[in-house]
Protein backbone atom coordinates (compact mmCIF):
# COMPACT_ATOMS: atom_id res chain seq x y z
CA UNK A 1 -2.80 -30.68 16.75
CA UNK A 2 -0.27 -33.48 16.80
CA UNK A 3 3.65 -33.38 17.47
CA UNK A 4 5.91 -34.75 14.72
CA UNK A 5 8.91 -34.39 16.53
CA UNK A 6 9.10 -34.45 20.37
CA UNK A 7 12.32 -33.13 22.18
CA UNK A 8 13.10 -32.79 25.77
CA UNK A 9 12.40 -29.78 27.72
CA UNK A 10 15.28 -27.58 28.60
CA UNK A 11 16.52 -26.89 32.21
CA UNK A 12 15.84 -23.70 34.21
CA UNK A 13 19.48 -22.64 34.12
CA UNK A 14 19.24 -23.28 29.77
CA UNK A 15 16.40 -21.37 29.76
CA UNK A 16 17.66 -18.20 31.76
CA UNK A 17 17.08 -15.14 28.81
CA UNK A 18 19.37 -12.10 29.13
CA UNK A 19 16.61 -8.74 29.69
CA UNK A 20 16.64 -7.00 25.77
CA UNK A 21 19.37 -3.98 25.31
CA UNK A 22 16.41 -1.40 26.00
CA UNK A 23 16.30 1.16 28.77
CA UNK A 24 14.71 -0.36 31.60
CA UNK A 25 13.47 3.13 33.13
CA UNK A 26 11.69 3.29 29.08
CA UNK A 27 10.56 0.04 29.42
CA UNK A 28 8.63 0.70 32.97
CA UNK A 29 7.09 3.38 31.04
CA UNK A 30 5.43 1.15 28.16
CA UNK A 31 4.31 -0.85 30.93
CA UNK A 32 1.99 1.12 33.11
CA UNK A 33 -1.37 -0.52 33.91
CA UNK A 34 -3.70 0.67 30.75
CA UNK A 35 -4.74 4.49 30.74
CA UNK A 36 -1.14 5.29 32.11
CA UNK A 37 0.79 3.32 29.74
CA UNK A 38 2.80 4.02 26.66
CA UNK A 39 3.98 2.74 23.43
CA UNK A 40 7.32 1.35 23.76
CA UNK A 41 10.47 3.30 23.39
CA UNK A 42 11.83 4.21 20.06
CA UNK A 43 14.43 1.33 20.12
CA UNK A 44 12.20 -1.54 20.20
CA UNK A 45 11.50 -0.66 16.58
CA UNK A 46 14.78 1.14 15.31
CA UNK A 47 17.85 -0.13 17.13
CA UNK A 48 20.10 -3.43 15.29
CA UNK A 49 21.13 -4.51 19.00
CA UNK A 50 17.59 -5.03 20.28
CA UNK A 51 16.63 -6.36 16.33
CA UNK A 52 19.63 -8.97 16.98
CA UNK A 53 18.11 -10.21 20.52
CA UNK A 54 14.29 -10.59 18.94
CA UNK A 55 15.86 -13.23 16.88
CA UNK A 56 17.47 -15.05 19.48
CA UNK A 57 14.62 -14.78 22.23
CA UNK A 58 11.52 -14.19 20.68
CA UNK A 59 11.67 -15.05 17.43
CA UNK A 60 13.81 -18.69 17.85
CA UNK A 61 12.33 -19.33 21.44
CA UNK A 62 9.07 -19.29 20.32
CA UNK A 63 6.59 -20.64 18.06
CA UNK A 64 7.31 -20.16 14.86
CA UNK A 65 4.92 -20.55 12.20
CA UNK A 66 6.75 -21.81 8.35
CA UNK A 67 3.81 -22.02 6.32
CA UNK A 68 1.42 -24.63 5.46
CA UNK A 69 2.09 -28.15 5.79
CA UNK A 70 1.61 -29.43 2.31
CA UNK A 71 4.05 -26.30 1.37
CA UNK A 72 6.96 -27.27 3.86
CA UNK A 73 9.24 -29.29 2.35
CA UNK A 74 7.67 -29.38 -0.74
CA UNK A 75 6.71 -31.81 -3.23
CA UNK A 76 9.72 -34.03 -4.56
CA UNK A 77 11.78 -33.20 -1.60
CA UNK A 78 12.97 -34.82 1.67
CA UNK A 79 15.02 -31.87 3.58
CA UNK A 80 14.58 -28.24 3.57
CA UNK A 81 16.65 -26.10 5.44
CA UNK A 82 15.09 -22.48 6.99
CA UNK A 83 16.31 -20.05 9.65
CA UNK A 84 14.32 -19.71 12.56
CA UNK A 85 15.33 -16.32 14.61
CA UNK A 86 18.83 -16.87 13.84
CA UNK A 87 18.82 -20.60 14.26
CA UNK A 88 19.57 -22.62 11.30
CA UNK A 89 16.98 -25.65 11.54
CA UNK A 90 16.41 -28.97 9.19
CA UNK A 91 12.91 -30.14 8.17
CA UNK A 92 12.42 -33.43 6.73
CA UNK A 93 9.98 -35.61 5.69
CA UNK A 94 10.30 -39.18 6.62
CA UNK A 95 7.39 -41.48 5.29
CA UNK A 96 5.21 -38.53 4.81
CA UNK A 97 5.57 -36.97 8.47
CA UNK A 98 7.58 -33.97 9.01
CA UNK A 99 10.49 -33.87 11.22
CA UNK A 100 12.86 -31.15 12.53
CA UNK A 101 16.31 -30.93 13.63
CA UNK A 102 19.65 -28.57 14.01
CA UNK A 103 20.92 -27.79 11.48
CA UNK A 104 24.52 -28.87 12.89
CA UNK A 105 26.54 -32.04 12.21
CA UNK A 106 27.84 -33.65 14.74
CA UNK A 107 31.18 -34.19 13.98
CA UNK A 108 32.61 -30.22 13.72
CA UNK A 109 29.27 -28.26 13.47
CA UNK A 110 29.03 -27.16 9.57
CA UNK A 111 25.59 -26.70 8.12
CA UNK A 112 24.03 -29.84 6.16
CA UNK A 113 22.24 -28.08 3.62
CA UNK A 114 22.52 -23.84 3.03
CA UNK A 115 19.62 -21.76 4.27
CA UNK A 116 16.71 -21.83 1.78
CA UNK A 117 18.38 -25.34 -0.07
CA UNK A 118 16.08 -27.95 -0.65
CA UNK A 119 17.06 -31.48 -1.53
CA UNK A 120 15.91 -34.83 -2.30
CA UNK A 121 18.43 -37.69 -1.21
CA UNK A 122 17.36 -40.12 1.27
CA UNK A 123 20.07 -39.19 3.71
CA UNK A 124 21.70 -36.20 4.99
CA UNK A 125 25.49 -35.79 4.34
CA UNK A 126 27.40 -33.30 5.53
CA UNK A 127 29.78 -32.18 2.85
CA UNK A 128 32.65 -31.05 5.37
CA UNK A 129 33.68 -34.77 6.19
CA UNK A 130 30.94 -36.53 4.81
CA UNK A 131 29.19 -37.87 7.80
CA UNK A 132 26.03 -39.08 6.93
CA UNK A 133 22.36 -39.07 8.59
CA UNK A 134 19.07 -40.50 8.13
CA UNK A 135 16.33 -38.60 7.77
CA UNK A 136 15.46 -38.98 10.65
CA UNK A 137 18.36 -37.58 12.40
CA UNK A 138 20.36 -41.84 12.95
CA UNK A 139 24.21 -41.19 12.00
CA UNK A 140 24.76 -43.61 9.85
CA UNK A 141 27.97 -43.26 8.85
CA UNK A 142 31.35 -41.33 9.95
CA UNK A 143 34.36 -41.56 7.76
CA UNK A 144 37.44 -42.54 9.46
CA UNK A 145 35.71 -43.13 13.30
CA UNK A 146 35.35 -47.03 13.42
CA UNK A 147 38.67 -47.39 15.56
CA UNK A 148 37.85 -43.60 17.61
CA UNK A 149 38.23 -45.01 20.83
CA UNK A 150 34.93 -44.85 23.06
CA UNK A 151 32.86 -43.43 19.61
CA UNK A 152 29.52 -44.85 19.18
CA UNK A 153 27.20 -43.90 16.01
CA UNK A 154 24.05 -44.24 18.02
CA UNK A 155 25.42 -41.80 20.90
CA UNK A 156 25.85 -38.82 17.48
CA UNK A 157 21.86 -38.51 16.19
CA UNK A 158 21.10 -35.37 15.03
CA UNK A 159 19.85 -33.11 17.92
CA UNK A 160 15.54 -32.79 17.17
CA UNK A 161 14.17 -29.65 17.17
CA UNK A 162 10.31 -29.07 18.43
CA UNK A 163 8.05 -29.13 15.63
CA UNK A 164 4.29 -29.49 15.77
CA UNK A 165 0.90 -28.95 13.17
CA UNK A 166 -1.36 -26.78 14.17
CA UNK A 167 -4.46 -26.71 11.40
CA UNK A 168 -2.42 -27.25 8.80
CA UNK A 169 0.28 -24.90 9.76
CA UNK A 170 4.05 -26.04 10.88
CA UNK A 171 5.15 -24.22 13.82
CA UNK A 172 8.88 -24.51 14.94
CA UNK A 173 10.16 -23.80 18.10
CA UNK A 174 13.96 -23.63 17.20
CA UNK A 175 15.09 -23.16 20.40
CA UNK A 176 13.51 -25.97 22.03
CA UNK A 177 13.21 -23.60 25.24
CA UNK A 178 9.54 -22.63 25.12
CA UNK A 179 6.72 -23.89 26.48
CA UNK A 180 4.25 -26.26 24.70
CA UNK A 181 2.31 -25.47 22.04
CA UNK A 182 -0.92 -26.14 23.68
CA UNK A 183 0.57 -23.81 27.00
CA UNK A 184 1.50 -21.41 24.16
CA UNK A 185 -1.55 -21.22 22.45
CA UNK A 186 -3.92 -21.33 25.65
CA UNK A 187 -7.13 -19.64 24.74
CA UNK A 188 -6.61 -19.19 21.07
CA UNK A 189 -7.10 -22.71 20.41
CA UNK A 190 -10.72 -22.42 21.33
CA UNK A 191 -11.49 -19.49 18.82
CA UNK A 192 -9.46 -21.16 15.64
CA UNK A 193 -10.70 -24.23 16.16
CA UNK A 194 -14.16 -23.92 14.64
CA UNK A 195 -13.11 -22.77 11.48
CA UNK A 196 -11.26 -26.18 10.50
CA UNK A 197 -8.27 -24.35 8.91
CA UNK A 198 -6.51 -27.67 8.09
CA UNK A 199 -9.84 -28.55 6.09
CA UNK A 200 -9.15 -25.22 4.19
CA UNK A 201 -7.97 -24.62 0.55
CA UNK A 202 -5.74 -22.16 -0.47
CA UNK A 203 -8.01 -19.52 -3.17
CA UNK A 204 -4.86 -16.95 -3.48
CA UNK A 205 -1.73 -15.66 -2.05
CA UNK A 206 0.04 -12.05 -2.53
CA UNK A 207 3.69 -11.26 -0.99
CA UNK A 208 4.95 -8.07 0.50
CA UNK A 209 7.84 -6.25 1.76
CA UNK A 210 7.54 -3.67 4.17
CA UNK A 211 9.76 -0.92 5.19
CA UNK A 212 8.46 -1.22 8.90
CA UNK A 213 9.43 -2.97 11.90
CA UNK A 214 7.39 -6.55 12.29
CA UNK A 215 5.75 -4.99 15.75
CA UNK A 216 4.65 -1.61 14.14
CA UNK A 217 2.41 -4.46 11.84
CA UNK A 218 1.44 -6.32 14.48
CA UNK A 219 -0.12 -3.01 16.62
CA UNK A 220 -1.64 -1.75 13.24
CA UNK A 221 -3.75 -5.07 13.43
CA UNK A 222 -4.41 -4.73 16.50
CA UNK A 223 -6.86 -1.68 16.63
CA UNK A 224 -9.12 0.08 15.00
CA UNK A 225 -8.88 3.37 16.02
CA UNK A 226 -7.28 4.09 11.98
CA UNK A 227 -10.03 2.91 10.24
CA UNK A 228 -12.23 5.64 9.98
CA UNK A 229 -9.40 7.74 8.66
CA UNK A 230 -8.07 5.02 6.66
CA UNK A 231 -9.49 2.23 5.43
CA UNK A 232 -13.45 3.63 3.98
CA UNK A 233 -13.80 0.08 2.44
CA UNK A 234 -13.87 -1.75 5.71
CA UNK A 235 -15.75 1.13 7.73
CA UNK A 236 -18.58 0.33 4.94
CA UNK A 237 -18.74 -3.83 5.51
CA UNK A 238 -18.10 -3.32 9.14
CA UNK A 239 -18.45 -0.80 12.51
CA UNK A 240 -15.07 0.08 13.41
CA UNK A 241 -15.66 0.70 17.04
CA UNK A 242 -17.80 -2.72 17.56
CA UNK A 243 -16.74 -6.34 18.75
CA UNK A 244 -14.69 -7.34 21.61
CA UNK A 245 -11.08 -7.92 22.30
CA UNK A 246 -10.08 -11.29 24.83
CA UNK A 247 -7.68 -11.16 27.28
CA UNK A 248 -7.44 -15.06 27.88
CA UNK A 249 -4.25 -17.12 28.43
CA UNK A 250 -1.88 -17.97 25.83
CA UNK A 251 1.23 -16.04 23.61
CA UNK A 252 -1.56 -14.06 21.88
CA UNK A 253 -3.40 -10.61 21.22
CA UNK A 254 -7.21 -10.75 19.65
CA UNK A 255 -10.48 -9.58 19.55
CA UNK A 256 -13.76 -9.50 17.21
CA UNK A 257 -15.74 -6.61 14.71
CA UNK A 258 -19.30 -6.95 13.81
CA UNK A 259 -20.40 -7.12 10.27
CA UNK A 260 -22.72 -4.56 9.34
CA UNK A 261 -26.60 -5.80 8.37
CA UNK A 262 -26.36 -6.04 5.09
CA UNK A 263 -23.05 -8.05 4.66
CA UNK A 264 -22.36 -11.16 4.18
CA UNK A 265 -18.93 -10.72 4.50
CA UNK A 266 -15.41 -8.66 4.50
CA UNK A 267 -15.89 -7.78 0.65
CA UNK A 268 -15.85 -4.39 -1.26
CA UNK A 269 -19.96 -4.71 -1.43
CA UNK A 270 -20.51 -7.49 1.50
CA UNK A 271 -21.45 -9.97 -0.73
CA UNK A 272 -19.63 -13.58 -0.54
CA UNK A 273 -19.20 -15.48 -3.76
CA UNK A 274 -17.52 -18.45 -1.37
CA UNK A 275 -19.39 -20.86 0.97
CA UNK A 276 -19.99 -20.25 4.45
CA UNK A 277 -17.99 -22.27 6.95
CA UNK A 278 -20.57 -24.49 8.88
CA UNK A 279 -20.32 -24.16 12.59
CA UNK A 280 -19.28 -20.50 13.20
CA UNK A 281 -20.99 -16.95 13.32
CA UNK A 282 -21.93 -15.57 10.56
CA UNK A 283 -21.92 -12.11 11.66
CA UNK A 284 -18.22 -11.59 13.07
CA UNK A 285 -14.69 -11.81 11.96
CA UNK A 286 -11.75 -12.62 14.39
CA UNK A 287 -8.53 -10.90 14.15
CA UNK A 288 -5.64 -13.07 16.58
CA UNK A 289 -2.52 -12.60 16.04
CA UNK A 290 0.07 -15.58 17.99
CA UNK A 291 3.29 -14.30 18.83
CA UNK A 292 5.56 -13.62 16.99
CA UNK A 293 4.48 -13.87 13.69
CA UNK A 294 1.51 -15.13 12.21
CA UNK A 295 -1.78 -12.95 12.33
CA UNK A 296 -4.97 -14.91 11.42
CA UNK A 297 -8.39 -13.23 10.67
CA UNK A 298 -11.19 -15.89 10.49
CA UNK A 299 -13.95 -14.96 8.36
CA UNK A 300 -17.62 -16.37 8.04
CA UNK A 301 -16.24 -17.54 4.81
CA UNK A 302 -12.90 -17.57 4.08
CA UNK A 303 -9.62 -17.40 6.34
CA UNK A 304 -6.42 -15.06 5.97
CA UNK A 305 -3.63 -15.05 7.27
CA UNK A 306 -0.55 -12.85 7.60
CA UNK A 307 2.92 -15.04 7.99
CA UNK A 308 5.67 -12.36 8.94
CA UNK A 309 9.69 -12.82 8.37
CA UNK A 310 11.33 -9.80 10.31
CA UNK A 311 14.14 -8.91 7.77
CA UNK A 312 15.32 -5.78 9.48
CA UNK A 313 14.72 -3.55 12.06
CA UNK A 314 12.50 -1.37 9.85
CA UNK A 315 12.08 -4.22 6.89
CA UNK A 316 9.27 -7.10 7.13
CA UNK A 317 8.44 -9.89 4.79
CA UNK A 318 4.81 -10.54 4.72
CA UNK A 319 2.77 -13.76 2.82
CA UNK A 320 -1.04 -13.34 2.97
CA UNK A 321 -2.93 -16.35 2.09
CA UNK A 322 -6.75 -16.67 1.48
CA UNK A 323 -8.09 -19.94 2.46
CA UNK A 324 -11.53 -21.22 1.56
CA UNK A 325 -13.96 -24.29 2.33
CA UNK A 326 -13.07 -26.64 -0.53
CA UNK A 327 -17.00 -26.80 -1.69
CA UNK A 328 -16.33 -23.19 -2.19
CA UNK A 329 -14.31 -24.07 -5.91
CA UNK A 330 -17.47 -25.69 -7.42
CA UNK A 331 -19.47 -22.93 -6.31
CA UNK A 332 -20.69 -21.32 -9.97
CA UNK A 333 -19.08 -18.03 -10.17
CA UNK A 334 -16.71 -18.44 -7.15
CA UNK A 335 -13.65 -16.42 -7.35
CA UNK A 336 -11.13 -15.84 -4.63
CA UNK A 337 -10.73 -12.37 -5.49
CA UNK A 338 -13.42 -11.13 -3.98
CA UNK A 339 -11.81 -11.00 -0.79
CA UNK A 340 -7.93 -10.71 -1.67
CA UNK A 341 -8.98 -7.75 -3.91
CA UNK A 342 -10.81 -5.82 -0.48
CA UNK A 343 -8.10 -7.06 1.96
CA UNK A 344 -5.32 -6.37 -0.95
CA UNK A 345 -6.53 -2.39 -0.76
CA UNK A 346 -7.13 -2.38 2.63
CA UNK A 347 -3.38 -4.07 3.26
CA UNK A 348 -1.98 -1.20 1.20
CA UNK A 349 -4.03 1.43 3.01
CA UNK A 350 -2.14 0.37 6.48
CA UNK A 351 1.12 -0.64 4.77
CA UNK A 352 1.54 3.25 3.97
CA UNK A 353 0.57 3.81 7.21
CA UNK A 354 3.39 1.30 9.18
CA UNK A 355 5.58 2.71 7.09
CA UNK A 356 4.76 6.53 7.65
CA UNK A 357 5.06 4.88 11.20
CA UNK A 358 8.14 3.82 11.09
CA UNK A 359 10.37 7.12 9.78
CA UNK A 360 8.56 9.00 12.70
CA UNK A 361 9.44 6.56 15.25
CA UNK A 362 13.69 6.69 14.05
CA UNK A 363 13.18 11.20 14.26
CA UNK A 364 15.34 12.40 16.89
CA UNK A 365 11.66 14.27 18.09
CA UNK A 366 9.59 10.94 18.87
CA UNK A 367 8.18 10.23 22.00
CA UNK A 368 6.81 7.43 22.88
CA UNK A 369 2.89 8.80 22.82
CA UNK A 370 -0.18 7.93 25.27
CA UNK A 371 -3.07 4.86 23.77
CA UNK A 372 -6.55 6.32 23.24
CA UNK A 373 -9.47 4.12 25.05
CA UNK A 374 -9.59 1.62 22.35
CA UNK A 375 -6.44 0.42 22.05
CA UNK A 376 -6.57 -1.94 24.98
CA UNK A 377 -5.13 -4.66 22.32
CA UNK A 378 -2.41 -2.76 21.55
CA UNK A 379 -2.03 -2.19 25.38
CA UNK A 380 -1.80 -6.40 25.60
CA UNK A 381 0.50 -6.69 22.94
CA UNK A 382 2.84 -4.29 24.36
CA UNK A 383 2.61 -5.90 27.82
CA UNK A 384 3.42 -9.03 25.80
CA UNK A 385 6.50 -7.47 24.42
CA UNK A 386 7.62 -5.75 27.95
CA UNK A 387 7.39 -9.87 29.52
CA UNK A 388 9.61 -10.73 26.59
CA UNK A 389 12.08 -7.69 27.16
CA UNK A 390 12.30 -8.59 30.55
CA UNK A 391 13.68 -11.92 30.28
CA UNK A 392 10.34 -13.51 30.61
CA UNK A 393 7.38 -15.57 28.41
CA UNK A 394 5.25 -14.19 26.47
CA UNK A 395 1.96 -15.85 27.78
């Protein structure tokens, strides 16, 4: 893990987060201890107001995950400029390491570069009155401000934004008010770590758009108590009522399934046409998912992962990538497709599902309902959310 671009750590009274525009009394509900608890109200999933706050303070205060690191700021570019939450940010690359800043100038505020423009100029000018930065945030020149009285160039750098690599992934924190990644990440380092991610190749990627809220996804993942009813390919690879889940520090939710005797891995017959990654079981698959948006299932084999954008209350962006040992591409008769083709169905199995979710959840009649015995995860993620809500961290 290594930080690219460091920034100081906000005060207590900067980091004070207004409690989300649900009812607190349906909140308190949601947030029983586990066998009394319930799912949360309606509007956590429905309502533009508490959509709108998400952005702000959970989606921009926390860590964000862009994509890979060879895909940010992509080939033949210096600057790229995202949305985080609803913070416009500015990656960077400056002698091959990213960087990340606001996406402000300092002279009147306009934006350097639109959201989603990429560009490949050696400095960043702001086309309002042409001040110009380096890219690595120096202002290096200001039209008309040599005789400002008291003005100083080196006093007006861009403001940095935190930005670190985690296995290959850039995570943003846009708000620079959360805590660090490590503190974020507590005991999900531990589990990710054997499978080398950042050694990884990408084998395949398919996109998605959702009509479901990004949290109705997220609890989907989260248990298993569908699959029986759901998802036949899986319940044949794999038990549906066996592993673990963790509770262990950290902005996360996770827990393990068993493979079933016969397979080798999460594939419509079990078989794996990849490589196996050295160092790690060979008889279980992880599903984590880090807060708020990136949901990572390690395989004996291969590693997916779900990237989320929330577009809309009930619309959500999803990228999932297949990543494989690199040995795995000279393998004779290799072909990534032998998991995106099982996860693919089984994706489209529970993306009927969220979305079945989410019309019953904006009916007049819901309520939020009771978890059965094995949705302890969901229970976690929930209790996540209620922290969140409430003004607090989510780890």
């Amino acid at each position: 893990m290594t930080t690219t671009t460091p920034a100081p750590r906000p005060t207590s009274a900067a980091s004070a987060v207004p409690p989300a525009p649900i009812d607190p009394a349906a909140l308190a509900r949601s947030l029983q201890p586990f066998g009394r608890s319930t799912m949360l109200p309606a509007e956590a999933y429905t309502d533009q107001r508490v959509f709108d706050w998400e952005k702000r303070h959970a989606f921009a205060a926390g860590w964000v995950c862009l994509g890979r690191e060879d895909e940010v700021v992509p080939a033949g570019t210096t600057q790229q400029a995202v949305t985080v939450g609803d913070v416009p940010v500015l990656l960077t690359r400056v002698d091959g390491a990213l960087k990340a800043f606001a996406n402000t100038c300092r002279h009147r505020g306009h934006e350097l570069l639109a959201d989603g423009c990429t560009a490949s100029a050696r400095s960043l000018t702001c086309p309002y009155h042409l001040w110009s930065y380096g890219l690595d945030g120096r202002l290096v020149a200001a039209p008309g401000m040599k005789d400002a009285p008291g003005f100083d160039r080196a006093d007006n750098p861009l403001l940095p934004v935190p930005l670190e690599l985690w296995h290959g992934w850039v995570m943003v924190n846009a708000t620079g008010t959360a805590a660090p990644l490590a503190t974020y990440l507590g005991g999900l380092e531990d589990l990710v770590a054997p499978y080398r991610p950042e050694s990884l190749r990408l084998g395949g990627r398919h996109e998605y758009v959702l009509a479901a809220n990004y949290k109705v996804i997220c609890e989907n993942y989260h248990e298993c108590y569908h699959c029986p009813s759901i998802h036949p390919e899986l319940c044949a690879v794999a038990p549906p009522d066996s592993g673990d889940n963790w509770d262990l520090p950290g902005a996360w939710v996770g827990g393990s399934m068993d493979l079933k005797d016969f397979a080798d891995t999460m594939s419509l017959d079990g078989r794996s046409l990849g490589t196996p990654i050295e160092g790690v079981d060979p008889r279980k698959v992880l599903y984590l998912g880090l807060f708020p948006n990136i949901l990572v299932s390690l395989h004996p084999d291969y590693v997916m992962t779900h990237r989320m954008v929330a577009l809309a209350p009930d619309r959500t962006w999803v990228e999932c990538s297949w990543l494989f040992p690199e040995e795995a591409f000279s393998r004779p008769g290799f072909d990534p497709r032998y998991a995106m083709d099982f996860w693919d169905i089984t994706n489209r199995e529970d993306w009927a599902a969220c979305e079945s979710v989410q019309r019953g959840l904006a009916s007049p009649h819901f309520r939020p309902g009771a978890l059965a015995p094995n949705e302890d995860a969901v229970h976690q993620w929930v209790a996540m959310l209620g922290r969140v809500y409430s003004g607090g961290s989510p780890h």
